[in-house]
PDB file of N, CA and C in Angstrom:
ATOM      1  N   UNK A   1     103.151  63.361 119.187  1.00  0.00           N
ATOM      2  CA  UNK A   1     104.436  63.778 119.691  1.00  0.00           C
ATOM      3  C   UNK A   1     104.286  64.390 121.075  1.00  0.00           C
ATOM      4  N   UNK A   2     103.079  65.426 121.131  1.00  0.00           N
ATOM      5  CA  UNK A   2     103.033  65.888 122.464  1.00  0.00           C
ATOM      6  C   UNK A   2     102.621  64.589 123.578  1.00  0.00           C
ATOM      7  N   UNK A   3     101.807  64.379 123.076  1.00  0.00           N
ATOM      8  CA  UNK A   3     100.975  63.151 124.144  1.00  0.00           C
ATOM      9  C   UNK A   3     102.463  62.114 124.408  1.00  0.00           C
ATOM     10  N   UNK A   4     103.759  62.275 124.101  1.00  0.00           N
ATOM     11  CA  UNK A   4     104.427  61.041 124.249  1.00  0.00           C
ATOM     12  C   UNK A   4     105.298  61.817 125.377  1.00  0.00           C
ATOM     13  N   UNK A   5     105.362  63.194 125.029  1.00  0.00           N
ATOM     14  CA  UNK A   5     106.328  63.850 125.625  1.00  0.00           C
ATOM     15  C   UNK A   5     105.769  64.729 127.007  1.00  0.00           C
ATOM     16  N   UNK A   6     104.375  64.036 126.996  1.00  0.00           N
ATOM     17  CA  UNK A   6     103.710  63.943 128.729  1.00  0.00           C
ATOM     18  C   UNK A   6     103.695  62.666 129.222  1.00  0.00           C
ATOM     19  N   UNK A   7     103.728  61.484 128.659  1.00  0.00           N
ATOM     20  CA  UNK A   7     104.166  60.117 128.917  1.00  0.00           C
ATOM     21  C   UNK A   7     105.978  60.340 129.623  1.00  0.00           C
ATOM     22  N   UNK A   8     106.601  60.367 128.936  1.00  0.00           N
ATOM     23  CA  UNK A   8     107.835  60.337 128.929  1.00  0.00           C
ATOM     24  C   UNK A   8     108.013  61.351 130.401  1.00  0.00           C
ATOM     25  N   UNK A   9     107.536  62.584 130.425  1.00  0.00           N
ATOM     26  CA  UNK A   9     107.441  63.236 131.537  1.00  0.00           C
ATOM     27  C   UNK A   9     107.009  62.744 132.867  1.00  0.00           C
ATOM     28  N   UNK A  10     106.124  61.716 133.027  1.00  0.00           N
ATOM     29  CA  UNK A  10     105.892  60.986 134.235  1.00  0.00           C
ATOM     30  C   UNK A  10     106.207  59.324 134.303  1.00  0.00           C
ATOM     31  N   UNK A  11     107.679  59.306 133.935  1.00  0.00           N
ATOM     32  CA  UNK A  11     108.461  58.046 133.417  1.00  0.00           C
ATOM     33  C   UNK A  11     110.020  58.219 134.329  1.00  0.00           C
ATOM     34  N   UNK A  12     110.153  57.651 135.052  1.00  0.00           N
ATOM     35  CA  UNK A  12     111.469  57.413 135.904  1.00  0.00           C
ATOM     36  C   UNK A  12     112.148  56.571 134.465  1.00  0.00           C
ATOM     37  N   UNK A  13     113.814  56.491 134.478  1.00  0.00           N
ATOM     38  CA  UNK A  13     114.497  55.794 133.804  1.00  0.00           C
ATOM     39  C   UNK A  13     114.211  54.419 133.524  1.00  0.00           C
ATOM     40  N   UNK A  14     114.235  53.628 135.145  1.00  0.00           N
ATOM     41  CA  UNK A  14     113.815  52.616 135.329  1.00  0.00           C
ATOM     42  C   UNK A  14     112.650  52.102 135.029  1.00  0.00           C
ATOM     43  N   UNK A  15     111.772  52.880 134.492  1.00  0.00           N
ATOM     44  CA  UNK A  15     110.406  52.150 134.143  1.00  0.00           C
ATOM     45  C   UNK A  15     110.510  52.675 132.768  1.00  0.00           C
ATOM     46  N   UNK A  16     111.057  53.882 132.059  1.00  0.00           N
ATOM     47  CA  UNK A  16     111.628  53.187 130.788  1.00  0.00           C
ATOM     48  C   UNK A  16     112.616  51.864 130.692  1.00  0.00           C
ATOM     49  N   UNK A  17     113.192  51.353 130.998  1.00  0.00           N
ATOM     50  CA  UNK A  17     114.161  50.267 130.830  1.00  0.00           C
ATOM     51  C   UNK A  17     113.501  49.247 130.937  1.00  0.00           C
ATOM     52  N   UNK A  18     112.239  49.072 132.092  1.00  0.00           N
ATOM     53  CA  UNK A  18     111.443  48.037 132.052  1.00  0.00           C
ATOM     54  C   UNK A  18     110.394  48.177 130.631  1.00  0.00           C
ATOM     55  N   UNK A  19     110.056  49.135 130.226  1.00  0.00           N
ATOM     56  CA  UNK A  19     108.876  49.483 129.400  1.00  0.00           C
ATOM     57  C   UNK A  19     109.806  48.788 128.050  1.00  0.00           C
ATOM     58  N   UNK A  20     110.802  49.494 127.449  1.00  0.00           N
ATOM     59  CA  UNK A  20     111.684  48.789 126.479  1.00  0.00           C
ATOM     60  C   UNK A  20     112.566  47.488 126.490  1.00  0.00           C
ATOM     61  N   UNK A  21     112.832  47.392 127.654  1.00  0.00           N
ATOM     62  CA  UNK A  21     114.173  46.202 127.311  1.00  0.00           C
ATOM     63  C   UNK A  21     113.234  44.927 126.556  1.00  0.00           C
ATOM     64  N   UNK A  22     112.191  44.636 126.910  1.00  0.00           N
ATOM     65  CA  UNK A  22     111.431  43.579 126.739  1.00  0.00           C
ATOM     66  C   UNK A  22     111.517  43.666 125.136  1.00  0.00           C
ATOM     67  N   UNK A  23     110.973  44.599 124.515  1.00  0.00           N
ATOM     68  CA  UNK A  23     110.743  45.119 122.906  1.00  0.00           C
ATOM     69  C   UNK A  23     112.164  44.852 121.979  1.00  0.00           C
ATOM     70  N   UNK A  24     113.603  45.041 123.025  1.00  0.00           N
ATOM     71  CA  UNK A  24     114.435  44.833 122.388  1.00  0.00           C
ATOM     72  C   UNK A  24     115.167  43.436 121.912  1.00  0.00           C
ATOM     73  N   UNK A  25     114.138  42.392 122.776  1.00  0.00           N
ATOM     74  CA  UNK A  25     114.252  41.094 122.749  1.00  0.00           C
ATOM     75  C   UNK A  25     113.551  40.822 121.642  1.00  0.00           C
ATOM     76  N   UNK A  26     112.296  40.865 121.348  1.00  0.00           N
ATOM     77  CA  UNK A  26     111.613  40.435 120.251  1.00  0.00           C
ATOM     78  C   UNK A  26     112.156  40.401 119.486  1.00  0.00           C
ATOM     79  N   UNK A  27     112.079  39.428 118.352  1.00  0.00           N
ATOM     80  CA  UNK A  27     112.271  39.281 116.988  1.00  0.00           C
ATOM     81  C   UNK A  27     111.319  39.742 115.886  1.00  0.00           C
ATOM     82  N   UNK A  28     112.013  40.631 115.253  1.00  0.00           N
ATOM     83  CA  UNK A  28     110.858  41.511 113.828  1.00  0.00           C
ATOM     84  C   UNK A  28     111.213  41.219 112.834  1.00  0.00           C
ATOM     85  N   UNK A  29     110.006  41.137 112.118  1.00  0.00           N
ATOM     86  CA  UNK A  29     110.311  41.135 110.618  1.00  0.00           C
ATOM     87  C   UNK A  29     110.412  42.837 110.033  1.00  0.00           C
ATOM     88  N   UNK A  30     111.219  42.568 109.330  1.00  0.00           N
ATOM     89  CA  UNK A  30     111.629  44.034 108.847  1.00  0.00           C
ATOM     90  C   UNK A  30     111.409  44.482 107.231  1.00  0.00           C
ATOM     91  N   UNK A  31     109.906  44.668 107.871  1.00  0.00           N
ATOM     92  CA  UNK A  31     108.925  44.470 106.749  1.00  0.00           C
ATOM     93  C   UNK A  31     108.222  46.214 107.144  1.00  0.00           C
ATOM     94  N   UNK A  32     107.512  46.608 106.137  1.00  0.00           N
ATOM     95  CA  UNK A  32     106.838  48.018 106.325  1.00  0.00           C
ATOM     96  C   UNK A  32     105.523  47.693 107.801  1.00  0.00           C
ATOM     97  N   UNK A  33     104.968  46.521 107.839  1.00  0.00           N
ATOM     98  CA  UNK A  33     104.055  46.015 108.454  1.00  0.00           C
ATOM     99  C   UNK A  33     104.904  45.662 109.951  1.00  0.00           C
ATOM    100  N   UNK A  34     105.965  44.893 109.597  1.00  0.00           N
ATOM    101  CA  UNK A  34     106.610  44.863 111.051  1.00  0.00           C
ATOM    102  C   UNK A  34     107.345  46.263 111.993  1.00  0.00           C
ATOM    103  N   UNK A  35     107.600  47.515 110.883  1.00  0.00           N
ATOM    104  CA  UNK A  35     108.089  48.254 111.159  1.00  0.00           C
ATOM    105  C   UNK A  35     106.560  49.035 112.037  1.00  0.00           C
ATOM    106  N   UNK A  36     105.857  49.338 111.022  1.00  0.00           N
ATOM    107  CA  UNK A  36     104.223  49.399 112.328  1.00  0.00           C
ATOM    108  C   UNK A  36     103.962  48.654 113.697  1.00  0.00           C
ATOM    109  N   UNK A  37     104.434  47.443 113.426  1.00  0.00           N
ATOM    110  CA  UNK A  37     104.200  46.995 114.364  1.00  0.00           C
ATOM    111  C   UNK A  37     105.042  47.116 115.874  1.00  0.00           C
ATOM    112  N   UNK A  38     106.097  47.422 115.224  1.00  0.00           N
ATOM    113  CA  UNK A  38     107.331  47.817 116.401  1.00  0.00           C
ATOM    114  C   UNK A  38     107.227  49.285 116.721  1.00  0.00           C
ATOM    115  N   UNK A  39     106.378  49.948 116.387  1.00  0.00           N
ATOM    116  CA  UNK A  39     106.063  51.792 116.581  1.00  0.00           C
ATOM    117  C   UNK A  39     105.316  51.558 117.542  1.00  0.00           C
ATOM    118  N   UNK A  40     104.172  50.897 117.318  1.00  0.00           N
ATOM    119  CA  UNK A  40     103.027  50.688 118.121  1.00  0.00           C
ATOM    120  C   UNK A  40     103.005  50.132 119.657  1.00  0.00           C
ATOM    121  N   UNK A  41     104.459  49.328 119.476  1.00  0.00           N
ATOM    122  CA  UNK A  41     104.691  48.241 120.422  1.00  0.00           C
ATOM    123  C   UNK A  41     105.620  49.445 121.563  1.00  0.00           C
ATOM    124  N   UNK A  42     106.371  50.360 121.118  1.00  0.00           N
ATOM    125  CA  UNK A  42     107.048  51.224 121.433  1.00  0.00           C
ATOM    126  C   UNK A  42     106.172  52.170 122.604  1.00  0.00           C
ATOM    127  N   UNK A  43     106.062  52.612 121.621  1.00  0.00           N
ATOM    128  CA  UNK A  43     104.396  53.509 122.274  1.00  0.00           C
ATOM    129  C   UNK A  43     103.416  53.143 123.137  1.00  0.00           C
ATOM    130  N   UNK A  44     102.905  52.003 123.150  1.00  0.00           N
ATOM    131  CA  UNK A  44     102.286  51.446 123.932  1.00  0.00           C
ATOM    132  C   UNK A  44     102.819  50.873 125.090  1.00  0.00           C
ATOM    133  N   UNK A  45     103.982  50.355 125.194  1.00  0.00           N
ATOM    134  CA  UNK A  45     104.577  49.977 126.073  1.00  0.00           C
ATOM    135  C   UNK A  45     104.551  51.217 127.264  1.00  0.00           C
ATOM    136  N   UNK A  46     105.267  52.225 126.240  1.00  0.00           N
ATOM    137  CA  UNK A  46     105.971  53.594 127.316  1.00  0.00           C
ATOM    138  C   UNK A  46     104.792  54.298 128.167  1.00  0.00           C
ATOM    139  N   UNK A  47     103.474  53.737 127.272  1.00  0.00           N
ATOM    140  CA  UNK A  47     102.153  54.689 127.787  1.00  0.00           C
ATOM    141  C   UNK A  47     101.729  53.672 128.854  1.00  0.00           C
ATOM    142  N   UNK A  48     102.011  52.118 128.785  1.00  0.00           N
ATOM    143  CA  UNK A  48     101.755  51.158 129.722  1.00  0.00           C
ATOM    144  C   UNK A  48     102.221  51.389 131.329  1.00  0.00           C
ATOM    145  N   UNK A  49     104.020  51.728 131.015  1.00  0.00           N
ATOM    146  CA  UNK A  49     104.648  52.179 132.093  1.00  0.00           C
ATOM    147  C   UNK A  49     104.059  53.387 133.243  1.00  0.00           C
ATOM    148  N   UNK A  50     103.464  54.097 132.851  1.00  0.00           N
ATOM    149  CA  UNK A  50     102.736  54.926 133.596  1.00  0.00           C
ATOM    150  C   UNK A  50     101.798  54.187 134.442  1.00  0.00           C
ATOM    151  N   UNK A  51     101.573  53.673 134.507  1.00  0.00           N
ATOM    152  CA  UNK A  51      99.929  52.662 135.110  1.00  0.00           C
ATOM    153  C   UNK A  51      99.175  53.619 134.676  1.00  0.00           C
ATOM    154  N   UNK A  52      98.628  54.846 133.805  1.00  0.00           N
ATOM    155  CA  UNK A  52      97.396  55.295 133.568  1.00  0.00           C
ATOM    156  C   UNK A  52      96.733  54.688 132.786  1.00  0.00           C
ATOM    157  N   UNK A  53      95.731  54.073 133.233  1.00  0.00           N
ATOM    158  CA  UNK A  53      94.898  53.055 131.896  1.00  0.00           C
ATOM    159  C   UNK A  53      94.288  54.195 130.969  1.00  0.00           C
ATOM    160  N   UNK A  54      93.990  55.422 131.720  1.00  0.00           N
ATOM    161  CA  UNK A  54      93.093  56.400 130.186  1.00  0.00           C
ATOM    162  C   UNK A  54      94.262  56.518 128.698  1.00  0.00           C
ATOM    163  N   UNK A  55      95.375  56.720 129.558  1.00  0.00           N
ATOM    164  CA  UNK A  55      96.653  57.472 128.683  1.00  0.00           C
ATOM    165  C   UNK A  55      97.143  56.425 127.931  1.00  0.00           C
ATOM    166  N   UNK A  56      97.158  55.036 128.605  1.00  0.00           N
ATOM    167  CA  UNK A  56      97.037  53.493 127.859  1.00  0.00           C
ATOM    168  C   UNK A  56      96.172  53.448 126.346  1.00  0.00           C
ATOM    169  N   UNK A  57      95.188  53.696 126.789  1.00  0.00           N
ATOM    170  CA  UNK A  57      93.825  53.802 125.737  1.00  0.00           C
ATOM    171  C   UNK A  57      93.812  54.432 124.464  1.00  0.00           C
ATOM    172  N   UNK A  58      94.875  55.513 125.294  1.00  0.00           N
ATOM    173  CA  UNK A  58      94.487  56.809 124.012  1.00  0.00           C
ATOM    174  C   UNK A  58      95.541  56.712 123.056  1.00  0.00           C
ATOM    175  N   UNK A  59      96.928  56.090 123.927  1.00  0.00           N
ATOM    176  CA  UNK A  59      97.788  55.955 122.648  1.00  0.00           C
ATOM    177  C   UNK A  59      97.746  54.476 121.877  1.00  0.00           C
ATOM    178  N   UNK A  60      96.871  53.479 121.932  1.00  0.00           N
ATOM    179  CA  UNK A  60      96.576  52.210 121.969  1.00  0.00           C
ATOM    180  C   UNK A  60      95.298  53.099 120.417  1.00  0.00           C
ATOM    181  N   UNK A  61      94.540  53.753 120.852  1.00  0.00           N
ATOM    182  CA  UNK A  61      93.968  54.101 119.683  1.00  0.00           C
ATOM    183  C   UNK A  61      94.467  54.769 118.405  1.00  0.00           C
ATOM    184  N   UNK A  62      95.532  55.869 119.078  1.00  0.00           N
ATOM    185  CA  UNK A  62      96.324  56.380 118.192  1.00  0.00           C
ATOM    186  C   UNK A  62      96.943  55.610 117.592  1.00  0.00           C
ATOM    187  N   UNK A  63      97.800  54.550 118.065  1.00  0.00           N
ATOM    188  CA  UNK A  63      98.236  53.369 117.356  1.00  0.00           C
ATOM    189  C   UNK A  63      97.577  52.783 116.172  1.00  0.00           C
ATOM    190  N   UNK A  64      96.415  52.898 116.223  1.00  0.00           N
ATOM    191  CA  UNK A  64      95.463  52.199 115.865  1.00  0.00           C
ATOM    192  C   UNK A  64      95.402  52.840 114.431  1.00  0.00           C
ATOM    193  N   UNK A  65      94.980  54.264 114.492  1.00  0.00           N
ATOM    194  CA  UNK A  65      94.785  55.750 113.752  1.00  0.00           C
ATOM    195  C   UNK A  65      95.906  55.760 113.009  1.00  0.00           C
ATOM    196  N   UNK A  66      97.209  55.530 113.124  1.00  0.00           N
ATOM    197  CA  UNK A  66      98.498  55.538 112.827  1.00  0.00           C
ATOM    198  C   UNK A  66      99.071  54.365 112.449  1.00  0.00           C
ATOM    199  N   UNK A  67      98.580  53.318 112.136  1.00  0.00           N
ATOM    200  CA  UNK A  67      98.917  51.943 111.480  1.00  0.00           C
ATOM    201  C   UNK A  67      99.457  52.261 110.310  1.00  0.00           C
ATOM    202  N   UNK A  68      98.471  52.236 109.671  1.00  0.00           N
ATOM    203  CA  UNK A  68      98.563  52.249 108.046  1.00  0.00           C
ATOM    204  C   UNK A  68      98.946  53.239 107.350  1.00  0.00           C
ATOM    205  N   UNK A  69      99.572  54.339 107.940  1.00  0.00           N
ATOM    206  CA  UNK A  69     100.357  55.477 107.763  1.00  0.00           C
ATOM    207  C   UNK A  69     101.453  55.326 107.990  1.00  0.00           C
ATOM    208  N   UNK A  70     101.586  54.403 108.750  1.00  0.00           N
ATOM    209  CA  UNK A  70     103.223  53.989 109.338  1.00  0.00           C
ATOM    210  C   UNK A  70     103.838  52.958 108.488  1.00  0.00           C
ATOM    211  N   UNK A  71     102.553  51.958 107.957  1.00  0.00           N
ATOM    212  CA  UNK A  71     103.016  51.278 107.215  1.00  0.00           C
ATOM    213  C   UNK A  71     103.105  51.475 105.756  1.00  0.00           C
ATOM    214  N   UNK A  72     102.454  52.765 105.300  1.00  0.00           N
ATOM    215  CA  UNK A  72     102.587  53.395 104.254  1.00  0.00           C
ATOM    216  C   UNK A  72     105.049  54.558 103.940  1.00  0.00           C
ATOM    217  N   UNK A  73     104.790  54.909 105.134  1.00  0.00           N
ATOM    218  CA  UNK A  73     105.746  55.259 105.267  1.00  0.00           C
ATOM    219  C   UNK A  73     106.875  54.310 105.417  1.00  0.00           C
ATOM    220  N   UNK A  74     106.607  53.264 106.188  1.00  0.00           N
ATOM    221  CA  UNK A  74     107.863  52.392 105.720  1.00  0.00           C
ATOM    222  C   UNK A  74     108.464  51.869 104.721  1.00  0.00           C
ATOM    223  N   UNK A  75     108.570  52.923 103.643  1.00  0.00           N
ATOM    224  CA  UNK A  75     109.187  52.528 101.714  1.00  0.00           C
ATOM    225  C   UNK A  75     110.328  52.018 102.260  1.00  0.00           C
ATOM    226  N   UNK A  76     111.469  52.221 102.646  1.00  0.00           N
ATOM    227  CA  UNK A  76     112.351  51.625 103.109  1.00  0.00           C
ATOM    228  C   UNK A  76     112.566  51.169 104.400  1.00  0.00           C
ATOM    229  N   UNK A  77     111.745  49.948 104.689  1.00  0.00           N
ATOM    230  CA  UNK A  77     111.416  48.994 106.240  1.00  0.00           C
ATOM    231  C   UNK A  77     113.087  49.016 106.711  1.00  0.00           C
ATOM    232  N   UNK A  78     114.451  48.876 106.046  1.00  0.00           N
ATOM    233  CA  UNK A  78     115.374  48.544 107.077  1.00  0.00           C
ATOM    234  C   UNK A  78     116.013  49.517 107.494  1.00  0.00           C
ATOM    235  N   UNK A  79     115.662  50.605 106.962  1.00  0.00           N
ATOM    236  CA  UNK A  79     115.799  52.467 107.182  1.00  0.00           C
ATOM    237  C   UNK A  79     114.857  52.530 108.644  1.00  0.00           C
ATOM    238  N   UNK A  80     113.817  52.246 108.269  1.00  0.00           N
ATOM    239  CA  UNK A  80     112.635  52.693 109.471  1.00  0.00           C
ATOM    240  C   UNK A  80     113.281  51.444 110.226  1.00  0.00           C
ATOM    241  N   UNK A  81     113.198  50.403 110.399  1.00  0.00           N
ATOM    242  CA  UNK A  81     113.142  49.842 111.338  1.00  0.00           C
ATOM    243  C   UNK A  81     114.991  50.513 112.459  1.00  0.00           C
ATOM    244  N   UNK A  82     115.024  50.683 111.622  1.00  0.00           N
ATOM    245  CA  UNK A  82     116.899  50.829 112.099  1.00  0.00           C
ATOM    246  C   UNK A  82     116.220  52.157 112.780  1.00  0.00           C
ATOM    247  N   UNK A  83     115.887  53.160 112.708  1.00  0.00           N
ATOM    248  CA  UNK A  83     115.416  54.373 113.808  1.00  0.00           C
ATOM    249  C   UNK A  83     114.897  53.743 115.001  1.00  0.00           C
ATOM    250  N   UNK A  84     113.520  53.050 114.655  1.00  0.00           N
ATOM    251  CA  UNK A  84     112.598  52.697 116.249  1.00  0.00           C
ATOM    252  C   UNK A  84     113.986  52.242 116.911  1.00  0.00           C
ATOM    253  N   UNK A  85     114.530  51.104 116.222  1.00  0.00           N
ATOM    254  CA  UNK A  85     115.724  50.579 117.331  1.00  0.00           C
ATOM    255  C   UNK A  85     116.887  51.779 117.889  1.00  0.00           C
ATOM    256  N   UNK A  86     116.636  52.462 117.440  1.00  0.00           N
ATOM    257  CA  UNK A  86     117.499  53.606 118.224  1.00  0.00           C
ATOM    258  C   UNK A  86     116.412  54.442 119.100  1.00  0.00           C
ATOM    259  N   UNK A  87     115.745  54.107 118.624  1.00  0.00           N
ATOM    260  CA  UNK A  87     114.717  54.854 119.830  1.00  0.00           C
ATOM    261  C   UNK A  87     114.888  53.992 121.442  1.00  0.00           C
ATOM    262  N   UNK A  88     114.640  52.798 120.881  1.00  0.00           N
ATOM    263  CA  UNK A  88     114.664  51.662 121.927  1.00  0.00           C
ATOM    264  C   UNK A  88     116.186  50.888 122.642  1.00  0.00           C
ATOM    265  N   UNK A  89     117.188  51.684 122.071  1.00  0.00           N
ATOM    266  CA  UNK A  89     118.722  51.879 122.481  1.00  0.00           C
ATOM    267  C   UNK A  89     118.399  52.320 123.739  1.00  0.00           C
ATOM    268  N   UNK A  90     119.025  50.645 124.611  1.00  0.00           N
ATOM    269  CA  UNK A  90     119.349  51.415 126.054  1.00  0.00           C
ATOM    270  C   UNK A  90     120.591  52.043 126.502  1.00  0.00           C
ATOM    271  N   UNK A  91     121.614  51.642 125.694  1.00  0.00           N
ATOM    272  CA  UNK A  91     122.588  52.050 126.080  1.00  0.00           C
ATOM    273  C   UNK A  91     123.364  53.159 125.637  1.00  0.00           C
ATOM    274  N   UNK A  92     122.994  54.368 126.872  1.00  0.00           N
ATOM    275  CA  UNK A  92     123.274  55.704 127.001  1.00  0.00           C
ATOM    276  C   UNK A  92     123.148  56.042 127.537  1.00  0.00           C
ATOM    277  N   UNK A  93     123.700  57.169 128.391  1.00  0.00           N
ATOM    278  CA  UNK A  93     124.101  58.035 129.608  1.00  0.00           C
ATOM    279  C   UNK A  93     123.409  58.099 130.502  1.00  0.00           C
ATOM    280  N   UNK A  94     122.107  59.184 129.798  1.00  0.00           N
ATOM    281  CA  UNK A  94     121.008  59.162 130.463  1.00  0.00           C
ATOM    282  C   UNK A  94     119.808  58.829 129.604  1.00  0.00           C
ATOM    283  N   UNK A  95     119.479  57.628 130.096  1.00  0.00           N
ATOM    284  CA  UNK A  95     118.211  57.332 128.896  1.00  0.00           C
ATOM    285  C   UNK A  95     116.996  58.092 129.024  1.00  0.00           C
ATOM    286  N   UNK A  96     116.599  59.070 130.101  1.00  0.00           N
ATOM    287  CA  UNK A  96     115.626  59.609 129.848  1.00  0.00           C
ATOM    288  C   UNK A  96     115.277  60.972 128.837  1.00  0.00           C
ATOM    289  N   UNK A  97     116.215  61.705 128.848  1.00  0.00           N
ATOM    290  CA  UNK A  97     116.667  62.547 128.158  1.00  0.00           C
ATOM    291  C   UNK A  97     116.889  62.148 126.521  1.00  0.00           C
ATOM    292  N   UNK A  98     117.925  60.937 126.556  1.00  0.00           N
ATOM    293  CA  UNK A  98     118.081  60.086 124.768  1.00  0.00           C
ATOM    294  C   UNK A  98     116.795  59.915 124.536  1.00  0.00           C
ATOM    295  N   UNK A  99     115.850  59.242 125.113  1.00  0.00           N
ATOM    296  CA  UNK A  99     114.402  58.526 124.523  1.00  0.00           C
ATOM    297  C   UNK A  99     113.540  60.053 124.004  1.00  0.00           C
ATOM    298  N   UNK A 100     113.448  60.973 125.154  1.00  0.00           N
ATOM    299  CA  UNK A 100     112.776  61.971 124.767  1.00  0.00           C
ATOM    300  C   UNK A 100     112.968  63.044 123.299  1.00  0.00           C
ATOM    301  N   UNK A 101     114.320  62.898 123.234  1.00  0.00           N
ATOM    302  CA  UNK A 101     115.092  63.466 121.986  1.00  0.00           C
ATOM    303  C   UNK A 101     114.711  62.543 120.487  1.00  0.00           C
ATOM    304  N   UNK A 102     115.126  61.408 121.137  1.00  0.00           N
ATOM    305  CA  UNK A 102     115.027  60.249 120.074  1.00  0.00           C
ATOM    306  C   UNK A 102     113.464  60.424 119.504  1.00  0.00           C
ATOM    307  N   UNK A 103     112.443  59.841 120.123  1.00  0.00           N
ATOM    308  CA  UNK A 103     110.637  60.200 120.095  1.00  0.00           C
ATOM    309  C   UNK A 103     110.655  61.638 119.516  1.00  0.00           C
ATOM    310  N   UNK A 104     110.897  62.796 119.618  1.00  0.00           N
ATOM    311  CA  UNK A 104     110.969  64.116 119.031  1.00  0.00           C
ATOM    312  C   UNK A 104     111.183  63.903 117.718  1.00  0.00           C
ATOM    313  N   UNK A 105     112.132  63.158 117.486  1.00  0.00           N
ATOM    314  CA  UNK A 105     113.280  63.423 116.232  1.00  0.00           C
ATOM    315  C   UNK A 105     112.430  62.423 115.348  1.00  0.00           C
ATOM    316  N   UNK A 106     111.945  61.461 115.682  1.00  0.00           N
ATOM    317  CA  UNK A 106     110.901  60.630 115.118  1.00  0.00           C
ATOM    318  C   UNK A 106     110.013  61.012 114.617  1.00  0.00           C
ATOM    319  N   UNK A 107     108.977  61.843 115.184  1.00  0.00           N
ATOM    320  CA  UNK A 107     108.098  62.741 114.895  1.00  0.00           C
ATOM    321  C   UNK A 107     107.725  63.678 114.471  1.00  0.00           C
ATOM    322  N   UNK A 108     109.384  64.490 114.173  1.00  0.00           N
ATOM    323  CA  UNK A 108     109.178  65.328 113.625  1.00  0.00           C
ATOM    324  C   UNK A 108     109.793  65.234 111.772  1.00  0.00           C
ATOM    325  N   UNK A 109     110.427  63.758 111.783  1.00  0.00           N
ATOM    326  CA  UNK A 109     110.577  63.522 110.568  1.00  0.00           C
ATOM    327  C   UNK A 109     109.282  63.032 110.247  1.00  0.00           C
ATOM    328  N   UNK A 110     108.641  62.039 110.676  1.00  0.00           N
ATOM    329  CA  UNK A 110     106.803  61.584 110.710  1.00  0.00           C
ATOM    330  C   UNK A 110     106.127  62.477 109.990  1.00  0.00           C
ATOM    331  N   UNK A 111     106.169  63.669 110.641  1.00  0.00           N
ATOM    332  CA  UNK A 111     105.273  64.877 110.048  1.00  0.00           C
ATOM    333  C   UNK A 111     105.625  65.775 109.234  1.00  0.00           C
ATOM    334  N   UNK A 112     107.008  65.731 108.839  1.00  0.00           N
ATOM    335  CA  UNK A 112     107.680  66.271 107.531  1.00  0.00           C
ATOM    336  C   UNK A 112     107.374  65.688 106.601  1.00  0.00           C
ATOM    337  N   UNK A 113     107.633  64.406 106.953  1.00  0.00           N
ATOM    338  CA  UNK A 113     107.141  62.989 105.633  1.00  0.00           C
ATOM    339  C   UNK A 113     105.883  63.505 105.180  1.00  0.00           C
ATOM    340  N   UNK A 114     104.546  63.212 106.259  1.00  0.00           N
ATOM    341  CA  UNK A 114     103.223  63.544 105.710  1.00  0.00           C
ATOM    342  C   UNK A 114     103.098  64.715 105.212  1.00  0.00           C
ATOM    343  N   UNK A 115     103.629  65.691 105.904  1.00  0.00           N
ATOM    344  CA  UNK A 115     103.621  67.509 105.022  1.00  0.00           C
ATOM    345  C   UNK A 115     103.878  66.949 103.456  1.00  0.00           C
ATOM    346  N   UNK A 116     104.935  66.380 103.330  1.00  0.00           N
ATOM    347  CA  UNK A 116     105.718  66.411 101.768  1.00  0.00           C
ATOM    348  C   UNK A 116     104.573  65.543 101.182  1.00  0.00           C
ATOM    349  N   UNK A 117     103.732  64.548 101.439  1.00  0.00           N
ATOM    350  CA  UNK A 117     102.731  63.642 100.705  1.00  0.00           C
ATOM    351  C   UNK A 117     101.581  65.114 100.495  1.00  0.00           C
ATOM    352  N   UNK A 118     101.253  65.155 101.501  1.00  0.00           N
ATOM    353  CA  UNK A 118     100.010  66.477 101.108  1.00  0.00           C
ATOM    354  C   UNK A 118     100.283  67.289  99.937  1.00  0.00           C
ATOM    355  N   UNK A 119     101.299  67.836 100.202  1.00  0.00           N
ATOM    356  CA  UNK A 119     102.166  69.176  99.052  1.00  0.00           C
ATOM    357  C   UNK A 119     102.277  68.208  97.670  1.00  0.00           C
ATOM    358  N   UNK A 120     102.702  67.342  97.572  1.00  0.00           N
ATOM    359  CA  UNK A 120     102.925  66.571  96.622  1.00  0.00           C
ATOM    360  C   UNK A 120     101.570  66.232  96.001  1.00  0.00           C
ATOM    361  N   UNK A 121     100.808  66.468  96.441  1.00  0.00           N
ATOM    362  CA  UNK A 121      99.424  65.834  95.745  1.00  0.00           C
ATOM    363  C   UNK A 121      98.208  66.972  96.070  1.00  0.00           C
TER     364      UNK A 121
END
């Protein structure tokens, strides 16, 4: 969450819009596996937009680290998938501000989810 919200911090609008519009074209399967796959694609993109290849790397691994957790969490794929696509909603006011809120709000349900698996077991 932090690492996105120093991404997002050295991100003009316009290179979010380039970083997403592309993602909003694709076609997904809206599957727990496709819903991973569209997190990853998210993320990576936005860390792409920066030109930092280290910051590229690191969320490209995290991605990586975060697969099968994501795809564990997608019990209901057309629930999850229906969020990323609001993450990836261009159309709003100011999209830099929506994306940063949106990514927050993501993450911090993310890590409520995993809190409640831990406690639960």
């Amino acid at each position: 969450m932090h690492l996105m919200a120093i991404v997002l911090s050295h991100l003009r609008e316009s290179a979010i819009r380039s970083a997403l519009g592309p993602i909003l074209i694709q076609v997904r399967e809206i599957t727990p596996v496709g819903v991973a796959n569209l997190a990853n694609d998210i993320f990576a993109s936005l860390a792409e937009a920066t030109g930092n290849h280290q910051t590229l790397q690191l969320v490209r691994h995290l991605n990586e680290r975060l697969h099968y957790a994501r795809i564990a969490a997608a019990v209901h794929a057309e629930a999850a998938h229906k969020e990323l696509q609001t993450i990836i909603d261009l159309d709003v006011a100011n999209l830099l501000k929506a994306t940063r809120r949106r990514i927050d709000a993501y993450h911090v349900r993310k890590i409520s989810y995993q809190q409640n698996i831990i406690q639960d077991h």
